[in-house]
Protein backbone atom coordinates (compact mmCIF):
# COMPACT_ATOMS: atom_id res chain seq x y z
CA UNK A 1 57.90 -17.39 -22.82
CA UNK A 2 57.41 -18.09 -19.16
CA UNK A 3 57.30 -14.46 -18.11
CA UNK A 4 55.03 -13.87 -20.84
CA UNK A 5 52.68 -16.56 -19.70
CA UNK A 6 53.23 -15.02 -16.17
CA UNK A 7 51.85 -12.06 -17.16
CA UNK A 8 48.75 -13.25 -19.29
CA UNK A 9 47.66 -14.89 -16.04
CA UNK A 10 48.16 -12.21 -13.65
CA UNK A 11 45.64 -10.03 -16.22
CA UNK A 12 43.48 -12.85 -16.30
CA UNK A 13 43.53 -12.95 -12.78
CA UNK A 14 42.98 -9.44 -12.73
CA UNK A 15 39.99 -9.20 -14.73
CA UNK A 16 38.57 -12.03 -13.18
CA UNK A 17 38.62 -10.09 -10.15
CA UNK A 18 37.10 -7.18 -11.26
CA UNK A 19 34.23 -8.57 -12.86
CA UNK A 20 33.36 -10.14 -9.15
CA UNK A 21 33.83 -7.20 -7.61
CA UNK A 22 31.52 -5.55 -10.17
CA UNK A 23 28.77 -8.84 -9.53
CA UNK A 24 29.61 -8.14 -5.84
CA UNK A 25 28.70 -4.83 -5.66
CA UNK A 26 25.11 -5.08 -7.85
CA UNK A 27 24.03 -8.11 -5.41
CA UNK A 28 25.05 -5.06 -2.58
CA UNK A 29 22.57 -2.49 -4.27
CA UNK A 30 19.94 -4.92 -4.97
CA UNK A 31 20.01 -5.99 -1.47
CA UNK A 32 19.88 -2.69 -0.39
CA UNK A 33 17.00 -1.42 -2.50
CA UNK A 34 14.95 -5.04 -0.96
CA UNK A 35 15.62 -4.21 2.08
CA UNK A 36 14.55 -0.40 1.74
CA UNK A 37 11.60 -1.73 0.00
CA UNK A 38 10.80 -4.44 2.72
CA UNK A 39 10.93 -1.72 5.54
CA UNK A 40 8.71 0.93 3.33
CA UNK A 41 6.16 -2.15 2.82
CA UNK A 42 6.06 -3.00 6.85
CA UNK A 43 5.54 0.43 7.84
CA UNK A 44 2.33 1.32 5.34
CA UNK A 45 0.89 -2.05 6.58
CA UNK A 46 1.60 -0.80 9.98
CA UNK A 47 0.20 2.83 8.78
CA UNK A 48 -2.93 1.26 7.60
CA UNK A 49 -3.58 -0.83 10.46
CA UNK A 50 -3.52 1.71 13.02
CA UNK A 51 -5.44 4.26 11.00
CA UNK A 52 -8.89 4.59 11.58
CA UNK A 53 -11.57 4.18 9.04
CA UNK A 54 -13.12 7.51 8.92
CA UNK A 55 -15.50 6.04 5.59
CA UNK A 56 -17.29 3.60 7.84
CA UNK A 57 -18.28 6.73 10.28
CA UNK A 58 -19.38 8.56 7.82
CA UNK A 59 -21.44 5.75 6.40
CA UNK A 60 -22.92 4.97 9.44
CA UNK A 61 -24.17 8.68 9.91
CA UNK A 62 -25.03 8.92 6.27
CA UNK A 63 -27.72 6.39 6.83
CA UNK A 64 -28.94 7.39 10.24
CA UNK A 65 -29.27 10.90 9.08
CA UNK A 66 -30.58 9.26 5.75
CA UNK A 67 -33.58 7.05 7.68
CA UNK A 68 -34.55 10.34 9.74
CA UNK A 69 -35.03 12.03 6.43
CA UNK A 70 -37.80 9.16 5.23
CA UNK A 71 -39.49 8.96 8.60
CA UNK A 72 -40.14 12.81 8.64
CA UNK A 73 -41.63 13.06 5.21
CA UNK A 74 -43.87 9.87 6.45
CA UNK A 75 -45.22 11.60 9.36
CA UNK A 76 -46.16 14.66 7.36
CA UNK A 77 -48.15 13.10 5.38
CA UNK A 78 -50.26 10.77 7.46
CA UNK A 79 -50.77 14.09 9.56
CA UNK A 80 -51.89 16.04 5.70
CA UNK A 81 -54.11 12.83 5.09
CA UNK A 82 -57.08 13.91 5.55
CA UNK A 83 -59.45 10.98 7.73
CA UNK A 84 -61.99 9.97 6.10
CA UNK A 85 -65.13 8.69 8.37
CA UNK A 86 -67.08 5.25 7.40
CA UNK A 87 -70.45 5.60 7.80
C-alpha cells in the first residue's frame, strides 16, 4: 500500500503542478496584453499632443473670412442708400 500511496502523491503532485503552470502562463499573457496596451495608450497621448489642431485654424479663418462677408454687404448698401436732404 505504500507504493500505491507513493504514487497517488506523485500524480497529485503532478497535477498540482500543471495547473500552476497553466495560472502561470495566463498571468504571462495578461501581462503582456497590459503592457502592449499601456505602450499603445502612451503613444496616442503622445500622438495627440504633438499634433496640431488644424480645426481651430480653420475656425479662425472661417470667421475672419465670415466678418469680411457682413462688412461688404454693409458698405453696399449705405453707398445704394440714397441721401435724403432735410430742408
Amino acid at each position: 500500500m505504500n507504493k500505491l500511496d507513493e504514487l497517488k502523491d506523485l500524480i497529485t503532485a503532478l497535477q498540482k503542478k500543471e495547473e500552476e503552470k497553466q495560472k502561470n502562463t495566463v498571468l504571462w499573457i495578461l501581462a503582456i496584453i497590459g503592457a502592449v496596451a499601456a505602450v499603445a495608450g502612451i503613444a496616442y497621448a503622445v500622438y495627440r499632443y504633438f499634433t496640431p489642431d488644424y480645426l481651430d485654424d480653420f475656425d479662425d479663418d472661417f470667421d475672419d473670412d465670415f466678418d469680411d462677408y457682413f462688412d461688404d454687404d454693409t458698405e453696399e448698401e449705405a453707398a445704394k442708400e440714397p441721401e435724403t436732404e432735410e430742408e
